[in-house]
PDB file of N, CA and C in Angstrom:
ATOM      1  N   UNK A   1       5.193  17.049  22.168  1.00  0.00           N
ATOM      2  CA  UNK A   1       4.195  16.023  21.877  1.00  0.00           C
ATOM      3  C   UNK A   1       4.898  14.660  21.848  1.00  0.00           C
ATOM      4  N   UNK A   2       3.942  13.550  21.884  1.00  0.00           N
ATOM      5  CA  UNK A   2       4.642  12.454  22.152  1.00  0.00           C
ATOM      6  C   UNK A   2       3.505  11.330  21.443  1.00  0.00           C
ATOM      7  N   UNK A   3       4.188  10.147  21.839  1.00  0.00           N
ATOM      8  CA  UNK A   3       3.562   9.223  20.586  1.00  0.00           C
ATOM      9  C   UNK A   3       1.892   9.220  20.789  1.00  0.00           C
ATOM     10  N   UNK A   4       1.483   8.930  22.172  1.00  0.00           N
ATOM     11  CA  UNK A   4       0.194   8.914  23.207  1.00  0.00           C
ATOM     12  C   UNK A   4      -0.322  10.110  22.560  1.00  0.00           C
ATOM     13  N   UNK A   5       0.105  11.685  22.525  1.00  0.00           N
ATOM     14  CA  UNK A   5      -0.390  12.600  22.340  1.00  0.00           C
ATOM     15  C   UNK A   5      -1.086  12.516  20.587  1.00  0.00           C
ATOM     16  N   UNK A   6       0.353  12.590  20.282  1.00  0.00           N
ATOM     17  CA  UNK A   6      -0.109  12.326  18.632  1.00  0.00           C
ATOM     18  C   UNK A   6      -1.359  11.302  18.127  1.00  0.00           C
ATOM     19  N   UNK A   7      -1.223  10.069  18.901  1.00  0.00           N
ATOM     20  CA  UNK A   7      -2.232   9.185  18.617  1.00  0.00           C
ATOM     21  C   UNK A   7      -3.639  10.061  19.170  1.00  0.00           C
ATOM     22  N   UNK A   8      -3.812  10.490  20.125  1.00  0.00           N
ATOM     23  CA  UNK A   8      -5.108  11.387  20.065  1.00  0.00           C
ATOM     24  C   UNK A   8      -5.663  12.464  19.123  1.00  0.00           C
ATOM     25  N   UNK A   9      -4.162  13.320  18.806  1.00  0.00           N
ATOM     26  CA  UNK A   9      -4.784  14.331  17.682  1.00  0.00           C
ATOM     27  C   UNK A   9      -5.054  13.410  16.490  1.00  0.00           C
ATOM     28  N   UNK A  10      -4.382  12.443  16.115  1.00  0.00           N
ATOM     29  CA  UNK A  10      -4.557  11.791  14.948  1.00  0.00           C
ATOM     30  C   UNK A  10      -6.360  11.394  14.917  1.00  0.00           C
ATOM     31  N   UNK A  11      -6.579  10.855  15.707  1.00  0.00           N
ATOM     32  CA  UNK A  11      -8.142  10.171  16.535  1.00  0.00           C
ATOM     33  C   UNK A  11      -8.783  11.685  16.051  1.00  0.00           C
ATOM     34  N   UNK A  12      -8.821  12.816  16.957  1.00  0.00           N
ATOM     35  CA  UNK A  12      -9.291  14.262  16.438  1.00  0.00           C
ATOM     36  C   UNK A  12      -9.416  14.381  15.378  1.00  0.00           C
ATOM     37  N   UNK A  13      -8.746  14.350  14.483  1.00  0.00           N
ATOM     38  CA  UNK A  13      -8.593  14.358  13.132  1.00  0.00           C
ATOM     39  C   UNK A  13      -9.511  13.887  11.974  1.00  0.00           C
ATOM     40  N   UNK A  14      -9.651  12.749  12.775  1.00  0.00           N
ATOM     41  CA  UNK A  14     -10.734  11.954  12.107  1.00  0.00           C
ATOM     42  C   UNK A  14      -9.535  10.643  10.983  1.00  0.00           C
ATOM     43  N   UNK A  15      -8.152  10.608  11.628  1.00  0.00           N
ATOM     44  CA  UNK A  15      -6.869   9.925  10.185  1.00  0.00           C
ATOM     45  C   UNK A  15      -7.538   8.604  11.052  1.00  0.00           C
ATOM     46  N   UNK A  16      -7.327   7.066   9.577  1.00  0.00           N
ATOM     47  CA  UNK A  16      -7.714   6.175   9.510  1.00  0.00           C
ATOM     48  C   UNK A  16      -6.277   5.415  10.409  1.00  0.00           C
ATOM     49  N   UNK A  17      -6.877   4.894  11.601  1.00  0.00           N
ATOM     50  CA  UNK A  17      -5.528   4.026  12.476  1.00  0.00           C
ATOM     51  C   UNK A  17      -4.693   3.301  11.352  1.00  0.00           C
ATOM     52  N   UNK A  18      -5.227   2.675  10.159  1.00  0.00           N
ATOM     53  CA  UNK A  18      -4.802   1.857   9.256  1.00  0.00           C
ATOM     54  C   UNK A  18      -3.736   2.611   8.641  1.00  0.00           C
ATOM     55  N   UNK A  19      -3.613   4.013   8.587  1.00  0.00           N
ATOM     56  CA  UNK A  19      -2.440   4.836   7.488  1.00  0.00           C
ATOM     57  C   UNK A  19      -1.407   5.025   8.633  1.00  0.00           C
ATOM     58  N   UNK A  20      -1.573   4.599   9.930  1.00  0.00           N
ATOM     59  CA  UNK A  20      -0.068   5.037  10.280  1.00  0.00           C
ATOM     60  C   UNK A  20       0.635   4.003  11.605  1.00  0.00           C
ATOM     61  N   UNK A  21       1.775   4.016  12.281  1.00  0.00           N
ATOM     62  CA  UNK A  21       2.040   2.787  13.138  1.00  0.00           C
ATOM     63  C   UNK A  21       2.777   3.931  13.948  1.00  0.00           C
ATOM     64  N   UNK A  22       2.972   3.904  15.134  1.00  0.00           N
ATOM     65  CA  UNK A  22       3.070   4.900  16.058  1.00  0.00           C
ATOM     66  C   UNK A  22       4.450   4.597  17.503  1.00  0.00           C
ATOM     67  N   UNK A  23       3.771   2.789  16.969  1.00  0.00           N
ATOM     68  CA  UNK A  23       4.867   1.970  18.102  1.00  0.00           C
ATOM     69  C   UNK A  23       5.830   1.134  17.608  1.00  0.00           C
ATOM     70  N   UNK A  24       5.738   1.255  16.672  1.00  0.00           N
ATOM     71  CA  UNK A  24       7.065   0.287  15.920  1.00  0.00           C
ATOM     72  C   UNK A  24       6.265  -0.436  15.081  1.00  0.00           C
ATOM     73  N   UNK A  25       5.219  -0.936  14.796  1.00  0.00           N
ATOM     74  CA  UNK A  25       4.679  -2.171  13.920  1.00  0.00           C
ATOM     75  C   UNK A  25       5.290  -1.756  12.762  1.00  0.00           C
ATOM     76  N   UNK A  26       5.798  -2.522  12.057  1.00  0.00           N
ATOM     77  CA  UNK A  26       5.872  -2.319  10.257  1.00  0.00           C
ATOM     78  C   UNK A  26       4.691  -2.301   9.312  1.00  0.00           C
ATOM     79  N   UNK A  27       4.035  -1.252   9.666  1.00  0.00           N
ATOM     80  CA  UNK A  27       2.215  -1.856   8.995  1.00  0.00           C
ATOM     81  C   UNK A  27       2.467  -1.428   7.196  1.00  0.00           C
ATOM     82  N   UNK A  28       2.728  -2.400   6.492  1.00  0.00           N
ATOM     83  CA  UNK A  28       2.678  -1.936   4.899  1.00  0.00           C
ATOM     84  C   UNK A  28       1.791  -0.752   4.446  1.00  0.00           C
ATOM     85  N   UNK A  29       1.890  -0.333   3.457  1.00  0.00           N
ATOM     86  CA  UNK A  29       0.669   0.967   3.340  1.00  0.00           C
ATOM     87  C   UNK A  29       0.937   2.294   4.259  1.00  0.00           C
ATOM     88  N   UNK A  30       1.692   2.428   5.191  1.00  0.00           N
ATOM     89  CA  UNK A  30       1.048   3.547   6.223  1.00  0.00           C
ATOM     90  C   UNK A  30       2.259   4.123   6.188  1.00  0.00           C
ATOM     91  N   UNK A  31       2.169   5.779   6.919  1.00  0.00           N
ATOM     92  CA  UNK A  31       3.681   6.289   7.848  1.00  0.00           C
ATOM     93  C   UNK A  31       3.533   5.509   9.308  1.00  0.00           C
ATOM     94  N   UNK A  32       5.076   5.413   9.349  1.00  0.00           N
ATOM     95  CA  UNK A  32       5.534   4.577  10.449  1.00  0.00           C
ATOM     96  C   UNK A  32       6.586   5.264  11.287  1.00  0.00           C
ATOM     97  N   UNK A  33       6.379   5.668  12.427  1.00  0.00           N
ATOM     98  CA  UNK A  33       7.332   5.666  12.927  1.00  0.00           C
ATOM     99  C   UNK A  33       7.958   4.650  14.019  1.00  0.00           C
ATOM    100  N   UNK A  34       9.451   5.172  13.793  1.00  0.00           N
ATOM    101  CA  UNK A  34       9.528   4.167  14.653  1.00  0.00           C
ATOM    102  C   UNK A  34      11.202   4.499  15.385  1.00  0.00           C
ATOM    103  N   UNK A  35      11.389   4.216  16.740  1.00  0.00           N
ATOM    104  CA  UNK A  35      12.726   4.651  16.964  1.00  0.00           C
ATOM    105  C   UNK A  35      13.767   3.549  16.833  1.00  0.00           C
ATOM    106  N   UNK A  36      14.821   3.967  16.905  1.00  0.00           N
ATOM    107  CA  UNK A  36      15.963   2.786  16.679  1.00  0.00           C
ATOM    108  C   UNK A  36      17.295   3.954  17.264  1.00  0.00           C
ATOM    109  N   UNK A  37      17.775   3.585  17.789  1.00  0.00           N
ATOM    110  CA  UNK A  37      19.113   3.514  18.696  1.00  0.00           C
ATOM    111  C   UNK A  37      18.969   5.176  18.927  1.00  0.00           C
ATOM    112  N   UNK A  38      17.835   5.303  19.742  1.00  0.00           N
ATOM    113  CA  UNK A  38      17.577   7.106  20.058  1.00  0.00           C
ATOM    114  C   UNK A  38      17.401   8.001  19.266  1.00  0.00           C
ATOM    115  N   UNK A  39      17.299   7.538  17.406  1.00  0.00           N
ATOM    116  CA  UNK A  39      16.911   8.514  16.491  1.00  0.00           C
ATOM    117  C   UNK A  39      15.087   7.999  16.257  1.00  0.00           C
ATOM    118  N   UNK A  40      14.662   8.967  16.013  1.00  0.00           N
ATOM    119  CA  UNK A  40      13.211   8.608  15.744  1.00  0.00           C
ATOM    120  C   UNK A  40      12.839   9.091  13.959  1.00  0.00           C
ATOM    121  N   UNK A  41      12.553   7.725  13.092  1.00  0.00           N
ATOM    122  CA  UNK A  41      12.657   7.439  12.382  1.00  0.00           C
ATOM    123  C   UNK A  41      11.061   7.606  11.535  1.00  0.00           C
ATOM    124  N   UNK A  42      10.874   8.528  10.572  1.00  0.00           N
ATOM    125  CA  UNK A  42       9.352   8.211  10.183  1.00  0.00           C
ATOM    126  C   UNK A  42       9.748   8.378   8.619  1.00  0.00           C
ATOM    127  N   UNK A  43       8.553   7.602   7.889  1.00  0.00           N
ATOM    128  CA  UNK A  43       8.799   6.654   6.682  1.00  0.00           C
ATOM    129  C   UNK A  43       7.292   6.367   6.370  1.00  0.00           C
ATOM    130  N   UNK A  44       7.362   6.513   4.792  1.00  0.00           N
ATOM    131  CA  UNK A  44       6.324   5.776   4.611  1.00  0.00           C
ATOM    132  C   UNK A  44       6.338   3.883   3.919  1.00  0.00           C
ATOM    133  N   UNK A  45       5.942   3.146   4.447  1.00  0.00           N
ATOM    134  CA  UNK A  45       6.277   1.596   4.356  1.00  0.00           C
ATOM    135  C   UNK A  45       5.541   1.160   3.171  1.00  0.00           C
ATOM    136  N   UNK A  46       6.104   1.237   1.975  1.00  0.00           N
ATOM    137  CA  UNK A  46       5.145   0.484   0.654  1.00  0.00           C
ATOM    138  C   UNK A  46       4.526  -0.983   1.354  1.00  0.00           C
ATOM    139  N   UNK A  47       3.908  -1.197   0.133  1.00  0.00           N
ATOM    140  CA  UNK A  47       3.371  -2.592   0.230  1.00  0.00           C
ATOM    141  C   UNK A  47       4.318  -3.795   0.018  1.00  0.00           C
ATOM    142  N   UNK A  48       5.298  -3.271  -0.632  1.00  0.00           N
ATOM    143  CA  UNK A  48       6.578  -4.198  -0.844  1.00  0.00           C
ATOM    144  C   UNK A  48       7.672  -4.446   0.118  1.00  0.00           C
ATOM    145  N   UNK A  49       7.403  -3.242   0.942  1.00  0.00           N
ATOM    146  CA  UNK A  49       7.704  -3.592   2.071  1.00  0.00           C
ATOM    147  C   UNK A  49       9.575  -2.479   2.101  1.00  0.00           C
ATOM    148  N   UNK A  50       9.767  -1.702   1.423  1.00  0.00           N
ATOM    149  CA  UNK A  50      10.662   0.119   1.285  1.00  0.00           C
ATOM    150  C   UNK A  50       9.959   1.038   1.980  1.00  0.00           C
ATOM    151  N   UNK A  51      11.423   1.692   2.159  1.00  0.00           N
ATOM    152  CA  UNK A  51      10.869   2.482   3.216  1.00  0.00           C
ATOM    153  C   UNK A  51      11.179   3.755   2.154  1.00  0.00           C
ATOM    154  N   UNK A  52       9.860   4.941   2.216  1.00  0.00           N
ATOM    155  CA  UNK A  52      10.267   6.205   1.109  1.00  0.00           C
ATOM    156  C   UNK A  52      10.168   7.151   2.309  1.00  0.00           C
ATOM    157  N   UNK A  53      10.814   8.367   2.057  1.00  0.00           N
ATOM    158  CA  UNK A  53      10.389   9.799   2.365  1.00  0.00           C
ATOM    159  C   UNK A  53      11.282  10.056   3.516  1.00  0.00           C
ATOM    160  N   UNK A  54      11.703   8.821   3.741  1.00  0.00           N
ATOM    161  CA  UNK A  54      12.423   8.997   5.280  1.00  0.00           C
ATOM    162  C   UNK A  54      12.961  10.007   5.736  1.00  0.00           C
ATOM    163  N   UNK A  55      12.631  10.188   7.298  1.00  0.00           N
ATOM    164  CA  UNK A  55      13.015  11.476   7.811  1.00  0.00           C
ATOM    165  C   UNK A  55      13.858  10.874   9.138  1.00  0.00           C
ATOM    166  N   UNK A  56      15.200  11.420   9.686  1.00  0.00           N
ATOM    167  CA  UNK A  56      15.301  11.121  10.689  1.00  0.00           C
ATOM    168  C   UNK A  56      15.241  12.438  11.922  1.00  0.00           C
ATOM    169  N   UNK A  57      14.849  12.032  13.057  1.00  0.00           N
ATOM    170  CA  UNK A  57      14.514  13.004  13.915  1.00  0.00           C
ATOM    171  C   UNK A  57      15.546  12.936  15.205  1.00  0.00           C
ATOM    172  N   UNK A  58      15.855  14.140  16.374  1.00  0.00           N
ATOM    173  CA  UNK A  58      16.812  13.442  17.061  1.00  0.00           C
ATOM    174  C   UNK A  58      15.520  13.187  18.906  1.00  0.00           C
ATOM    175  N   UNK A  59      14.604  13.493  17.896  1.00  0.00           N
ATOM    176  CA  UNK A  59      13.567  13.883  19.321  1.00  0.00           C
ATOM    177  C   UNK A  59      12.663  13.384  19.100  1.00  0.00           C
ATOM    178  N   UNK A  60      11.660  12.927  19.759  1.00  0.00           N
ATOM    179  CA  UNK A  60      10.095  12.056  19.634  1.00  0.00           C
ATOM    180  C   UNK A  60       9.259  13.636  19.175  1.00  0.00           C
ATOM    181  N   UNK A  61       9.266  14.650  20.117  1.00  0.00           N
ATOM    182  CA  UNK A  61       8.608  15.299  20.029  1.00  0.00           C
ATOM    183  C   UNK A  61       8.870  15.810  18.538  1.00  0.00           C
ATOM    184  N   UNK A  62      10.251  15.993  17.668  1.00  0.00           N
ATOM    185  CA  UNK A  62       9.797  16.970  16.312  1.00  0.00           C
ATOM    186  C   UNK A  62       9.667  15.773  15.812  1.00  0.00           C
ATOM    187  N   UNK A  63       9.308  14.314  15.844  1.00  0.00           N
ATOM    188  CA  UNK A  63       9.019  13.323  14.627  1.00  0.00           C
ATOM    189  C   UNK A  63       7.499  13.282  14.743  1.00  0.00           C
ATOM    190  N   UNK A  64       7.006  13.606  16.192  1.00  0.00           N
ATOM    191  CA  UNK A  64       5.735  13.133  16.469  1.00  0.00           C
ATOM    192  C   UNK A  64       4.645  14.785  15.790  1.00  0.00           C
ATOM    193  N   UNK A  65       5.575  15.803  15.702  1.00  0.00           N
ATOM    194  CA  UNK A  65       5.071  16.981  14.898  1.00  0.00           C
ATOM    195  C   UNK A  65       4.942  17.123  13.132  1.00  0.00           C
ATOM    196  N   UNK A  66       6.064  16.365  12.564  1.00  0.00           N
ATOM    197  CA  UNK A  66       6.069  16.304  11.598  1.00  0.00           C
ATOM    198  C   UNK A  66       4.483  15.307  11.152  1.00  0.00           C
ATOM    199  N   UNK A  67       4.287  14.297  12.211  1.00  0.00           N
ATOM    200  CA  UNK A  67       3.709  13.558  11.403  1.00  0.00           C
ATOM    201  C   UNK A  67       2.550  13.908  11.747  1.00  0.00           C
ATOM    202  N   UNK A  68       2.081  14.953  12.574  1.00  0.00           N
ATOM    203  CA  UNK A  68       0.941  15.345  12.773  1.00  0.00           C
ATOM    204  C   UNK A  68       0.604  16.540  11.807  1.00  0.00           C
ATOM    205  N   UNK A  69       1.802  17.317  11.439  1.00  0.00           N
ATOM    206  CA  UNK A  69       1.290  18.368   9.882  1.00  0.00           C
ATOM    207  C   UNK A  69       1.059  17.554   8.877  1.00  0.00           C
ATOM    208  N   UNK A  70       2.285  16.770   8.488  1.00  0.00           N
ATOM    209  CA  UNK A  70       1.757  15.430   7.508  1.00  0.00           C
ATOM    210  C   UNK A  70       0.243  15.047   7.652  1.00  0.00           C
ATOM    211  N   UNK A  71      -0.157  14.522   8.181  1.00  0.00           N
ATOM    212  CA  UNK A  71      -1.642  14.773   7.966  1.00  0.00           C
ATOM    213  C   UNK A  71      -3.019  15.574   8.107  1.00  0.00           C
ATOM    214  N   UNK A  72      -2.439  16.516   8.777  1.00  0.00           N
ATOM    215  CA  UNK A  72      -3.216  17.480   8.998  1.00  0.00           C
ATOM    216  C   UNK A  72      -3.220  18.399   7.767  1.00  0.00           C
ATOM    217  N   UNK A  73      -2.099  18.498   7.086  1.00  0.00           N
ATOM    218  CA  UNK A  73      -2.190  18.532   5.418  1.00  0.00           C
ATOM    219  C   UNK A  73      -3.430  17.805   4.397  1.00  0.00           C
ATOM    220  N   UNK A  74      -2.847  16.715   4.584  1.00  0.00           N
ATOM    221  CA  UNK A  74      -3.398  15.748   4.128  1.00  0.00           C
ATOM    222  C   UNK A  74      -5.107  16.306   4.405  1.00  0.00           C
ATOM    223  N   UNK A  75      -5.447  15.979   5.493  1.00  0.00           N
ATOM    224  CA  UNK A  75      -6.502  16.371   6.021  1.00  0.00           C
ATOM    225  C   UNK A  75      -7.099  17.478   5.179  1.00  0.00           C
ATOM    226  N   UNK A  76      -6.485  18.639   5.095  1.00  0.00           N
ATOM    227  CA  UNK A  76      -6.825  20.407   4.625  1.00  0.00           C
ATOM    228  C   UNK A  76      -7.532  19.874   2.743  1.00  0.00           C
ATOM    229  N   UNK A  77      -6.404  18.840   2.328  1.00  0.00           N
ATOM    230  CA  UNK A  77      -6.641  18.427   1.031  1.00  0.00           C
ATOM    231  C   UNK A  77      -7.763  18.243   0.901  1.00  0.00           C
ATOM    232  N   UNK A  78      -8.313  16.555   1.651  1.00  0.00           N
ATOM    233  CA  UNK A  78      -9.587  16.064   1.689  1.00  0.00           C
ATOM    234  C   UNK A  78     -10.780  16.699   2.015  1.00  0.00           C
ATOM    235  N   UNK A  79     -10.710  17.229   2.473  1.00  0.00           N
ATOM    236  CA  UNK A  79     -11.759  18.050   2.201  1.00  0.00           C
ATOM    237  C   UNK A  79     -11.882  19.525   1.387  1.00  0.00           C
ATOM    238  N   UNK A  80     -10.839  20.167   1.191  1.00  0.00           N
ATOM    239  CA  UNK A  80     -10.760  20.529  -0.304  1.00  0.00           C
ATOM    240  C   UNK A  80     -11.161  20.063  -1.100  1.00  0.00           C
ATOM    241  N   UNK A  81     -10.876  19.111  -2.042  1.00  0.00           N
ATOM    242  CA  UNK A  81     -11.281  18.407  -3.292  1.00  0.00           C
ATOM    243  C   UNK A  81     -12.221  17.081  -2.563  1.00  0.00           C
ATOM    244  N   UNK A  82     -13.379  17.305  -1.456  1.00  0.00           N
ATOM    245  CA  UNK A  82     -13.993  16.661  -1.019  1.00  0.00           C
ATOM    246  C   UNK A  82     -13.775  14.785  -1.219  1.00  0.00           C
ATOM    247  N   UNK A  83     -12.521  14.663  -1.014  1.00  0.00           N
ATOM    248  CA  UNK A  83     -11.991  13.468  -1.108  1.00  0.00           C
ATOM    249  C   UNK A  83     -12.133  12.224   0.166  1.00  0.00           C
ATOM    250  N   UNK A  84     -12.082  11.049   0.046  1.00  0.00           N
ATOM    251  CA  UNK A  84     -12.426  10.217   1.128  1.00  0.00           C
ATOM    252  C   UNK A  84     -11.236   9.794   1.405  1.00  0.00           C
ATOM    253  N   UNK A  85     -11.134   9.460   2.780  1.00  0.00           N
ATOM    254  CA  UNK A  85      -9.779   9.146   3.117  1.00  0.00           C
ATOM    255  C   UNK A  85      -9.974   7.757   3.309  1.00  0.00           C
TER     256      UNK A  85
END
């Protein structure tokens, strides 16, 4: 899978474009990925602007998987405890 791909299942999903950045933007609030010198880097970006949770990846494809269980989790939750995303 790849960033293009992921951005569609994400779309499937029904996840808010606003919780995540796919191409590099630094969007505060969201997971971000993002690559830097051939490692692919995903993080979630506070509002303060830290990076938590960080994961580094050596492949697009297992960063672009992680972040598609990451919310597809997420996902399983919300509507569990009928929550709004």
């Amino acid at each position: 899978m790849n960033r293009k791909e992921l951005e569609h299942k994400l779309k499937d999903l029904d996840i808010n474009p606003n919780q995540y950045s796919l191409f590099g933007e630094l969007i505060p609030d969201s997971i971000i990925l993002y690559e830097n010198y051939g490692n692919w880097e995903v993080f979630y970006l506070d509002e303060r602007g830290a990076r938590n949770d960080e994961k580094i990846f050596k492949q697009e494809k297992e960063a672009c998987l992680y972040i598609y269980r990451l919310f597809k989790e997420s996902k399983k939750i919300q509507i569990k405890f009928n929550l709004r995303s």
